[in-house]
N, C-alpha and C. Protein backbone atom coordinates (compact mmCIF):
# COMPACT_ATOMS: atom_id res chain seq x y z
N UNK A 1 16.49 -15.51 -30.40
CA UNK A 1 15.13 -15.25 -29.99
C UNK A 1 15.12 -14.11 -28.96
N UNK A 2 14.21 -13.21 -29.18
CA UNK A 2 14.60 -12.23 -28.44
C UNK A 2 13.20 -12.62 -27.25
N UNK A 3 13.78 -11.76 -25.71
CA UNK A 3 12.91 -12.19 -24.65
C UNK A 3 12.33 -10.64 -24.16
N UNK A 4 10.97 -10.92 -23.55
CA UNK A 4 10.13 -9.92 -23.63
C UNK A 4 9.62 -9.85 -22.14
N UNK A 5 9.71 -8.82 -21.09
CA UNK A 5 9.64 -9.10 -20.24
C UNK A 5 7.53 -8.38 -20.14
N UNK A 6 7.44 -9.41 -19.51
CA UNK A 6 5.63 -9.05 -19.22
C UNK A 6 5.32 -7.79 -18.26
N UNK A 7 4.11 -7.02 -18.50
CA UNK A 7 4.14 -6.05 -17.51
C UNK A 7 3.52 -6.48 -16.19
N UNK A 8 3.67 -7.44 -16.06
CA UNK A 8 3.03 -8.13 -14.70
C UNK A 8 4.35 -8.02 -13.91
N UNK A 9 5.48 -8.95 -14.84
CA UNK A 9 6.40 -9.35 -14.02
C UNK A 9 7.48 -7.14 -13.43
N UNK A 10 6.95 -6.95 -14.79
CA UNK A 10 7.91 -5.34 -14.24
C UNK A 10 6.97 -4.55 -13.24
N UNK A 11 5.60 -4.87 -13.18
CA UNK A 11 4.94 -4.13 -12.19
C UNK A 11 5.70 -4.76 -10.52
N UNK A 12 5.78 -6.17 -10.22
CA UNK A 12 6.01 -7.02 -9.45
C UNK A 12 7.29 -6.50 -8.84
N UNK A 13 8.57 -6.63 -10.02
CA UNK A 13 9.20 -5.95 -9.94
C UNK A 13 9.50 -4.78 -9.40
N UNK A 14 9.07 -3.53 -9.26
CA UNK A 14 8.65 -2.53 -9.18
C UNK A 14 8.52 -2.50 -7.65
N UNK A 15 7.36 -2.96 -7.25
CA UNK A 15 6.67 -3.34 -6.19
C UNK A 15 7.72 -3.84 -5.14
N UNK A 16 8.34 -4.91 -5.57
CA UNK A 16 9.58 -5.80 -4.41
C UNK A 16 10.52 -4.78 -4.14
N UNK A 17 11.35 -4.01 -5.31
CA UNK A 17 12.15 -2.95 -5.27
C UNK A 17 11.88 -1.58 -4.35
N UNK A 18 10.99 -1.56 -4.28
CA UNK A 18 10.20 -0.12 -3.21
C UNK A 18 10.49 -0.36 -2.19
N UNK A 19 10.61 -1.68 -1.62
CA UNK A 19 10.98 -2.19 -0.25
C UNK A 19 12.44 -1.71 -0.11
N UNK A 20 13.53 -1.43 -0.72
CA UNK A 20 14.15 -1.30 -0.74
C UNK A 20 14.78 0.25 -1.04
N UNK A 21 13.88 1.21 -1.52
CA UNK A 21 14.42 2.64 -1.70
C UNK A 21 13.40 3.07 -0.77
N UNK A 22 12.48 2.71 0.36
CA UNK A 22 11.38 3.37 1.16
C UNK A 22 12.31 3.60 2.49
N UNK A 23 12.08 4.63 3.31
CA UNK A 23 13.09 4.66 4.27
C UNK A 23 12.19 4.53 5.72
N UNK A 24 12.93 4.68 6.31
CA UNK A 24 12.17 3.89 7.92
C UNK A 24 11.02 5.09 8.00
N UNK A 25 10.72 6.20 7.44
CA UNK A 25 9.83 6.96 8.03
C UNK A 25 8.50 6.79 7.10
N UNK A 26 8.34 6.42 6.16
CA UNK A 26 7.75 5.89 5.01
C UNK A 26 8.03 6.72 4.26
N UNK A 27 8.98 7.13 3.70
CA UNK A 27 8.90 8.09 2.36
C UNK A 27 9.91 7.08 1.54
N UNK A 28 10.01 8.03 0.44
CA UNK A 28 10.82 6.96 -1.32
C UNK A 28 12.17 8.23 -1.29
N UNK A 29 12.96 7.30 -1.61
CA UNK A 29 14.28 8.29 -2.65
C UNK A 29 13.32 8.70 -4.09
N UNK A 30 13.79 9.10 -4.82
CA UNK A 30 13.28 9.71 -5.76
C UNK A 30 14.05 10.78 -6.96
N UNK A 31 13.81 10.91 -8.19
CA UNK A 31 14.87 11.73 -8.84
C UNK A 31 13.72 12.87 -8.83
N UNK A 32 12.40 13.05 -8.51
CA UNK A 32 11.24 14.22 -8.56
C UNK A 32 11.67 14.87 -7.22
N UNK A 33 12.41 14.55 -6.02
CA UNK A 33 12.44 15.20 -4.97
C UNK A 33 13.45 16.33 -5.30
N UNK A 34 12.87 17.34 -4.50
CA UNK A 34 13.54 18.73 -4.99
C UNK A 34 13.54 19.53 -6.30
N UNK A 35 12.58 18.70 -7.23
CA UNK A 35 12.28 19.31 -8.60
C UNK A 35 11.04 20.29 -8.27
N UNK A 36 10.89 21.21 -8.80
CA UNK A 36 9.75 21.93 -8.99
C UNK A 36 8.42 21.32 -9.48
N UNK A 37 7.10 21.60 -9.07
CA UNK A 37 5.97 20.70 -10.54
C UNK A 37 6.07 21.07 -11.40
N UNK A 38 6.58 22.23 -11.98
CA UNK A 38 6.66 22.58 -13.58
C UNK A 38 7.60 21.71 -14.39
N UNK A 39 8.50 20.67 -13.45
CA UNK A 39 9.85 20.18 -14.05
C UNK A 39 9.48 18.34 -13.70
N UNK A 40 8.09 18.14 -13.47
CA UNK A 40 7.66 16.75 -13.26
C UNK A 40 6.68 16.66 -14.16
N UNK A 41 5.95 15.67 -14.62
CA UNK A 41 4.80 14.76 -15.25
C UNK A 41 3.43 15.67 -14.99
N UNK A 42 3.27 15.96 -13.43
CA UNK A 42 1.86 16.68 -12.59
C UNK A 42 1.92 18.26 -13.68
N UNK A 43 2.24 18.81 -14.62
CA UNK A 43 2.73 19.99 -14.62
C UNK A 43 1.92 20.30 -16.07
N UNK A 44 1.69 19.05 -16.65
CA UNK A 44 0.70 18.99 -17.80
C UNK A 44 -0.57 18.86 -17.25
N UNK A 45 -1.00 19.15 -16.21
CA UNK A 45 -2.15 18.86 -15.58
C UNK A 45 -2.47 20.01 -14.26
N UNK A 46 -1.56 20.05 -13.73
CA UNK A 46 -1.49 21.44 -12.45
C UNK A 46 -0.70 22.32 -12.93
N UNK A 47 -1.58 23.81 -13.07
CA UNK A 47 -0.96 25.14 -13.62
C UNK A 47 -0.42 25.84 -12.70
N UNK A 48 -1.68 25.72 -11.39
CA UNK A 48 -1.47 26.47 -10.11
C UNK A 48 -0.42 27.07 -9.52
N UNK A 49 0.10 27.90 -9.10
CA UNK A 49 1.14 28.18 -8.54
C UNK A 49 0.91 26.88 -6.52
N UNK A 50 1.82 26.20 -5.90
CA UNK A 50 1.49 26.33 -4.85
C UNK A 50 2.10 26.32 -3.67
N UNK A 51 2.27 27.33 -3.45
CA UNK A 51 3.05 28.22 -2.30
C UNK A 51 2.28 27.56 -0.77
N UNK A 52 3.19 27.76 -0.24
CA UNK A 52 2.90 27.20 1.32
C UNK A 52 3.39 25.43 1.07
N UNK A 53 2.49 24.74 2.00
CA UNK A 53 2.36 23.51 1.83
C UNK A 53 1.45 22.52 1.92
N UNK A 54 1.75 21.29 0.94
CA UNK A 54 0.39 20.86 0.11
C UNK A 54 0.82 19.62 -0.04
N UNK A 55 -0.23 18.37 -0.08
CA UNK A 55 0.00 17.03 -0.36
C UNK A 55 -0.86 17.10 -2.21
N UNK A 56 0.07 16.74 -2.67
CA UNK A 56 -0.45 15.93 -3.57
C UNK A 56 -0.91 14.30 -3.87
N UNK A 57 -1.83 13.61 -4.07
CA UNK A 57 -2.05 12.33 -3.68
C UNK A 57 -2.16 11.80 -4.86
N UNK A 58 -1.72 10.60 -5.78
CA UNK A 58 -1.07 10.06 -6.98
C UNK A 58 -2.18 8.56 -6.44
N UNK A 59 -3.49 8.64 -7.23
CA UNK A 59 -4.16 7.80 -6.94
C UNK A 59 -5.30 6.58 -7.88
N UNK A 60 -5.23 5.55 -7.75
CA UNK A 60 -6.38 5.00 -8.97
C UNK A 60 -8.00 5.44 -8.24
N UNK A 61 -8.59 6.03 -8.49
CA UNK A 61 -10.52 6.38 -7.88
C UNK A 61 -10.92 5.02 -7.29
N UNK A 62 -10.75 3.96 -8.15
CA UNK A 62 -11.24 2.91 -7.13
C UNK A 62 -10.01 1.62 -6.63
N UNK A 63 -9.50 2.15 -5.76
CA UNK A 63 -8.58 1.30 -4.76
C UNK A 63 -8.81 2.23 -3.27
N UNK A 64 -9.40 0.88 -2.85
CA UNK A 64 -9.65 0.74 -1.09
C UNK A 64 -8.66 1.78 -0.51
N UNK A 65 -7.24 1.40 -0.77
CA UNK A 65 -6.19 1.84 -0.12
C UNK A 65 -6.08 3.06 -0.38
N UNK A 66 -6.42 3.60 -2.03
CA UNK A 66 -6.01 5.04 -2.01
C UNK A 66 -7.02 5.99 -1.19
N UNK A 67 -8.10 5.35 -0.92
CA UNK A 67 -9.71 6.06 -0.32
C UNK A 67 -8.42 6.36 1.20
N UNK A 68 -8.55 5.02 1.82
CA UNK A 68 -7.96 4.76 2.82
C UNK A 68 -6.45 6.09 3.57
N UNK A 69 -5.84 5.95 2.38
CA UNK A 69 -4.48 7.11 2.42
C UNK A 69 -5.12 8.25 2.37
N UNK A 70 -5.81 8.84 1.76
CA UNK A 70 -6.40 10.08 0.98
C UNK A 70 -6.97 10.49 2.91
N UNK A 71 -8.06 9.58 3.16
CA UNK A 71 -8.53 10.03 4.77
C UNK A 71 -7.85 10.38 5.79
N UNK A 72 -6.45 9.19 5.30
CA UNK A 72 -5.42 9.62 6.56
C UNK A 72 -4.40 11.09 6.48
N UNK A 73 -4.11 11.32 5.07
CA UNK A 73 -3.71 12.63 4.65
C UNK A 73 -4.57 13.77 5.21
N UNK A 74 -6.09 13.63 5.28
CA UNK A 74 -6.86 14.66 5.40
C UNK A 74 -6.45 15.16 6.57
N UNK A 75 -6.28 14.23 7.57
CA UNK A 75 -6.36 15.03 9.34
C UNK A 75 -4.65 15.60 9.05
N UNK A 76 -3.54 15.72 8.23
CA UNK A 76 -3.01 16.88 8.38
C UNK A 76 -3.50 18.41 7.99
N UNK A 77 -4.42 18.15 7.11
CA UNK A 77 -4.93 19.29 6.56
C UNK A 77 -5.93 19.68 7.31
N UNK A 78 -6.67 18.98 8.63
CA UNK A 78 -7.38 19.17 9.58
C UNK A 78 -6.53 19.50 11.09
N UNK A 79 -5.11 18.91 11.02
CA UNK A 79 -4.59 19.79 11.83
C UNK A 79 -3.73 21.15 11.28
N UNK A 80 -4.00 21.77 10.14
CA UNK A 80 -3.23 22.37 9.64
C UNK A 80 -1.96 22.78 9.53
N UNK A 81 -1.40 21.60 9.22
CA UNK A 81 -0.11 20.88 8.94
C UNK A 81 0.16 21.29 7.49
N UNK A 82 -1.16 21.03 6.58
CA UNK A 82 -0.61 21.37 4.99
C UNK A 82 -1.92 22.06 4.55
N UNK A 83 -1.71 23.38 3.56
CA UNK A 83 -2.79 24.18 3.31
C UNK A 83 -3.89 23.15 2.12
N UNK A 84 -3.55 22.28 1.63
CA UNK A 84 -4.60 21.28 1.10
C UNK A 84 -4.22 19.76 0.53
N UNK A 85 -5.17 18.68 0.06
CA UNK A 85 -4.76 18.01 -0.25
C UNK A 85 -5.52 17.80 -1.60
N UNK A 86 -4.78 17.60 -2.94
CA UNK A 86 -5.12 17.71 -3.78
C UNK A 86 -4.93 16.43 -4.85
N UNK A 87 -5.92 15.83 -4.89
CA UNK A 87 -6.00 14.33 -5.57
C UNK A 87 -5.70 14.36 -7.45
N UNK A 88 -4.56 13.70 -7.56
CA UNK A 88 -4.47 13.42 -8.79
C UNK A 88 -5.20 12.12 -9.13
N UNK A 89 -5.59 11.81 -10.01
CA UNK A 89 -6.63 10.61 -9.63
C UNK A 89 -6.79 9.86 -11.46
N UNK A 90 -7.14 8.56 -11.40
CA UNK A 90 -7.63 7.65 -12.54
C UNK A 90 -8.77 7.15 -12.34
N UNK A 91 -9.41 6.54 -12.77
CA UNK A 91 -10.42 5.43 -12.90
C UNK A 91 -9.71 4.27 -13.46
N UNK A 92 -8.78 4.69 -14.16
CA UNK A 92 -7.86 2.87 -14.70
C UNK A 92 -9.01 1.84 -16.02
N UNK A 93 -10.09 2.90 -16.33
CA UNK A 93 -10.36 2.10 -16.65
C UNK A 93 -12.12 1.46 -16.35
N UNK A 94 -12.42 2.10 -15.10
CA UNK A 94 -13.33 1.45 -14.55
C UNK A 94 -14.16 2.65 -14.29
N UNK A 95 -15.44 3.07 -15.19
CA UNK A 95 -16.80 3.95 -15.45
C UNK A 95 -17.43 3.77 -13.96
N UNK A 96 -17.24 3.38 -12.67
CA UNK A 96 -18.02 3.78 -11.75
C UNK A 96 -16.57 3.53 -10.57
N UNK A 97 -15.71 3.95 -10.93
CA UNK A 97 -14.83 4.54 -9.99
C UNK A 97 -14.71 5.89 -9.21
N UNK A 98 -15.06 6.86 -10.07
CA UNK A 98 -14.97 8.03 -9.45
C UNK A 98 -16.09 7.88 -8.40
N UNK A 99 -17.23 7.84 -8.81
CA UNK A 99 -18.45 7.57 -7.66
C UNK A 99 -18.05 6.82 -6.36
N UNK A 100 -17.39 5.72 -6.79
CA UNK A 100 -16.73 4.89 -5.56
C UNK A 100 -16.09 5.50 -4.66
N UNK A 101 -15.16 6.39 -5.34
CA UNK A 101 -14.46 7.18 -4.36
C UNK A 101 -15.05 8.03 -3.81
N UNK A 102 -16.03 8.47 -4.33
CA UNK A 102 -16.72 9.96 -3.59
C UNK A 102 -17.66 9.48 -2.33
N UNK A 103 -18.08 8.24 -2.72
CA UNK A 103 -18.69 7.52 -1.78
C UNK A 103 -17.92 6.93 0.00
N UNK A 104 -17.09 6.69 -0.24
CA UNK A 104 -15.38 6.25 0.73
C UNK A 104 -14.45 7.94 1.11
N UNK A 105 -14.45 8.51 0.51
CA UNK A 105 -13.47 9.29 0.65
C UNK A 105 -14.45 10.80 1.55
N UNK A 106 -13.87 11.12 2.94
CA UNK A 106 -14.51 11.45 3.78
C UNK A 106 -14.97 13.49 3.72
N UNK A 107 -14.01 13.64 2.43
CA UNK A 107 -13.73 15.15 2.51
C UNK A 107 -13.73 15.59 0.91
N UNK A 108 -14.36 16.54 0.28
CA UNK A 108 -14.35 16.63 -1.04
C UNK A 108 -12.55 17.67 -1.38
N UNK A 109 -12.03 16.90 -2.88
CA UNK A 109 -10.70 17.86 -3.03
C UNK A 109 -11.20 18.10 -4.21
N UNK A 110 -9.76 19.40 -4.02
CA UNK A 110 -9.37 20.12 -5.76
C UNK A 110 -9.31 18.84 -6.55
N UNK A 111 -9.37 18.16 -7.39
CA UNK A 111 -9.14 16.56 -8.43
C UNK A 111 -8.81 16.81 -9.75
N UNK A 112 -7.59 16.64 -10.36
CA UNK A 112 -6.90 16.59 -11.30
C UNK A 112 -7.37 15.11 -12.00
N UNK A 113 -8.09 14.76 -13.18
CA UNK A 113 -7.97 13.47 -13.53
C UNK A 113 -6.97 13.08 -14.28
N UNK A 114 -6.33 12.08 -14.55
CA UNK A 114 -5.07 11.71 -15.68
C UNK A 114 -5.89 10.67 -16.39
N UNK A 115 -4.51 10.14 -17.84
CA UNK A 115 -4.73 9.21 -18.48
C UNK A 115 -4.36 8.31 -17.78
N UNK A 116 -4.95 7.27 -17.00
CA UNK A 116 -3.77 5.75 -16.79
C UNK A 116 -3.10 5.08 -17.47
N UNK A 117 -3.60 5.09 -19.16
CA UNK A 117 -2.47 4.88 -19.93
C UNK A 117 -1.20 5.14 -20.63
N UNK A 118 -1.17 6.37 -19.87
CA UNK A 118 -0.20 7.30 -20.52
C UNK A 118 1.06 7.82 -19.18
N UNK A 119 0.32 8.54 -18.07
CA UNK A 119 0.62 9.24 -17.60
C UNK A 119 1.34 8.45 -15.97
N UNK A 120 1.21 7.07 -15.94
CA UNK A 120 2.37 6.57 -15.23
C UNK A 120 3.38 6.44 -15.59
N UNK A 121 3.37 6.14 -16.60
CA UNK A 121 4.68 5.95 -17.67
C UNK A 121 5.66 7.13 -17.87
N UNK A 122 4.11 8.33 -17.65
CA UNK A 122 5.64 9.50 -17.89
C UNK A 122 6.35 9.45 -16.73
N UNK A 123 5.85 9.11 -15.15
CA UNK A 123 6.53 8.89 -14.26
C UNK A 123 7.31 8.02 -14.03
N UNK A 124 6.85 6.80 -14.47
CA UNK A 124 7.96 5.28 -13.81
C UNK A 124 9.25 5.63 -15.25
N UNK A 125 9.17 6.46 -16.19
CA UNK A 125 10.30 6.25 -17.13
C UNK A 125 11.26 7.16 -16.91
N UNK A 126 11.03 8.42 -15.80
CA UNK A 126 12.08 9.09 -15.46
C UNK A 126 12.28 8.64 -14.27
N UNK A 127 11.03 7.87 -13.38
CA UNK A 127 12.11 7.34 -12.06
C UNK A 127 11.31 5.62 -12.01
N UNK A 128 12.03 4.75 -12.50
CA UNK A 128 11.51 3.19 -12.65
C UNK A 128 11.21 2.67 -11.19
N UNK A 129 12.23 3.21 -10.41
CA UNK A 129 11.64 2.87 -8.61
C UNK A 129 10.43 3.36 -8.00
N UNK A 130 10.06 4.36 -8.86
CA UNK A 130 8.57 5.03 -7.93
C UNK A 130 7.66 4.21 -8.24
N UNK A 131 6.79 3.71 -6.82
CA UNK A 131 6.02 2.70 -6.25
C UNK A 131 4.76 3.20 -7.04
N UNK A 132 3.85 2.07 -7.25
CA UNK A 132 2.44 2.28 -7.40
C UNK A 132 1.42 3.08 -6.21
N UNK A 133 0.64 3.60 -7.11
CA UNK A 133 -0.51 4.14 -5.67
C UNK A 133 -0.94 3.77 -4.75
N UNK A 134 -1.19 4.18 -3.84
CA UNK A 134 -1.30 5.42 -3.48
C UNK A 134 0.20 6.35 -3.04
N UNK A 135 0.22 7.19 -3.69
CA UNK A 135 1.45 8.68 -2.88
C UNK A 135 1.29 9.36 -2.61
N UNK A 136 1.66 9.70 -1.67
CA UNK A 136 1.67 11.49 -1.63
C UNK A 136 2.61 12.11 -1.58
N UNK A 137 2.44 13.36 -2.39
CA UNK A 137 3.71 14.05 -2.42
C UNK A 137 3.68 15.17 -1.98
N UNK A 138 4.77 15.40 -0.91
CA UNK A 138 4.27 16.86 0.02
C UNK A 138 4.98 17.53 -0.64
N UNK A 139 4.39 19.04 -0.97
CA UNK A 139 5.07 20.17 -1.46
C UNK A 139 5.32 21.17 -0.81
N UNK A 140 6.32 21.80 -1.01
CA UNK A 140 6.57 23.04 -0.38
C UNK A 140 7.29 24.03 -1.17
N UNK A 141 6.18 25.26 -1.58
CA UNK A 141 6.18 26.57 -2.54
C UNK A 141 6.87 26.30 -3.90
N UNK A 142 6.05 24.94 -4.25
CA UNK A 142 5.89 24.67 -5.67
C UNK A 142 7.17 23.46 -5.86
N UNK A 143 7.86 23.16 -4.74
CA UNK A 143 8.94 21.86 -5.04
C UNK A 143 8.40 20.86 -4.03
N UNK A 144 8.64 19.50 -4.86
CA UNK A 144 8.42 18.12 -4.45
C UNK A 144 9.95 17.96 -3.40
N UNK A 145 8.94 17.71 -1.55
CA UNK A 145 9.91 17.73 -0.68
C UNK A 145 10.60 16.13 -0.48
N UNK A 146 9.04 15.46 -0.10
CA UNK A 146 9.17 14.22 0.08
C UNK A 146 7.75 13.51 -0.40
N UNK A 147 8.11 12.06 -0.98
CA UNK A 147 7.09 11.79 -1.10
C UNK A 147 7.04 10.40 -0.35
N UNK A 148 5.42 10.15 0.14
CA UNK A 148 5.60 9.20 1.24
C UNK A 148 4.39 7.94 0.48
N UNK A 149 5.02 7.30 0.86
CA UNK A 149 3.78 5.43 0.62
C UNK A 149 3.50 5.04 1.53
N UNK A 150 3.97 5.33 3.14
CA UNK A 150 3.42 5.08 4.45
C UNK A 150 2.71 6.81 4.83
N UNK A 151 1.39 6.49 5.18
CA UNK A 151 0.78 7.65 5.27
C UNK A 151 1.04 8.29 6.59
N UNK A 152 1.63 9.11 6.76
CA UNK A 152 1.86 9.33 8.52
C UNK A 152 0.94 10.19 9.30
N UNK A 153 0.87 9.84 10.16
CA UNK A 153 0.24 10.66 11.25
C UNK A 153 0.29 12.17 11.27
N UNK A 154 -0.74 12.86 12.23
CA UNK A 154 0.14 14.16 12.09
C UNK A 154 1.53 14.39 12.76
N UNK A 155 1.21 13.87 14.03
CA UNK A 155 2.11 14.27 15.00
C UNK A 155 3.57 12.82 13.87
N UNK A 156 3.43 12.52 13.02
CA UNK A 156 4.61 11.67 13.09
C UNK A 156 4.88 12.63 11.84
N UNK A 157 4.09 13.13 10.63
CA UNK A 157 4.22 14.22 9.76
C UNK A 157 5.17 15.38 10.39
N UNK A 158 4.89 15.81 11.64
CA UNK A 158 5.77 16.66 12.18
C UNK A 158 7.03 16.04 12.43
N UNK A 159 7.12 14.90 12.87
CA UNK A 159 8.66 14.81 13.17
C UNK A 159 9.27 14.27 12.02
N UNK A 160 8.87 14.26 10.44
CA UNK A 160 9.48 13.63 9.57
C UNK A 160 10.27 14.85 8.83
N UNK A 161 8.96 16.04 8.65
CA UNK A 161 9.34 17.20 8.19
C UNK A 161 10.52 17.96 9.01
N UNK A 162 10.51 17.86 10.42
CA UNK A 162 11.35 18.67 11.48
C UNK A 162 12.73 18.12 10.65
N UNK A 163 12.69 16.85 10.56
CA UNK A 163 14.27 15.97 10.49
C UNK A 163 14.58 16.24 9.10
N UNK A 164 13.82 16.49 8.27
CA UNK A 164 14.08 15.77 6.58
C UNK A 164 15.12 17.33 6.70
């Protein structure tokens, strides 16, 4: 008899395991760190060239938390820490999500929409440890530096980048 594991239990999974590749500053190990976006998942979706530095935010439209991260990302881009923050974003599913977010979310972005059915998958199948949303992934002149699941401060953004 063959056994079938549920996507509850591999999301769960997933989830417990993050605790474990997240490092004391909140960022993830990762096999996307140091790849270019042309050489990740975001690349069927962002053409842009983007030079300097930039958060990308890996988000469902309606979760509290990603509204929540997305605001706290903003005040680096309000202390000009990173030249923008640019929301990759879903609805998952749910026809009055985007509104939700626009409603919560304190600053209008560039917004990339994805498939949710498709387009985690292209991510969790080249790296099975990368955490659910909210992320951000800071870039610098078009390569993925670090990506973080604890949203940091500015002044703590500075001392993560100084060290990394």
């Amino acid at each position: 008899m063959k056994k079938h594991f549920s996507p509850a239990i591999i999301l769960v999974s997933m989830f417990l395991f993050s605790f474990f590749v997240k490092d004391d500053n909140g960022t993830v190990k990762s096999i996307f760190l140091e790849k270019r976006i042309s050489e990740t998942p975001f690349a069927d979706h962002i053409k842009e060239d983007l030079k300097g530095e930039h958060i990308i935010m890996f988000i469902n439209y309606g979760c509290w938390h990603c509204w929540t991260a997305i605001n706290k990302m903003d005040t680096l881009q309000q202390a000009n820490l990173v030249k923008d923050v640019i929301v990759f974003g879903s609805d998952f599913g749910d026809p009055n999500a985007k509104s939700e977010y626009a409603k919560n979310v304190l600053r209008p972005h560039k917004m990339y929409d994805y498939d949710w059915t498709t387009v985690p998958r292209k991510f969790t199948s080249q790296d099975p440890t990368l955490p659910q949303p909210p992320l951000a992934f800071y870039i610098k002149d078009n390569v993925i530096r670090l990506i973080f699941v604890k949203m940091p401060t500015p002044q703590e953004f500075k001392a993560i980048i100084k060290n990394s």
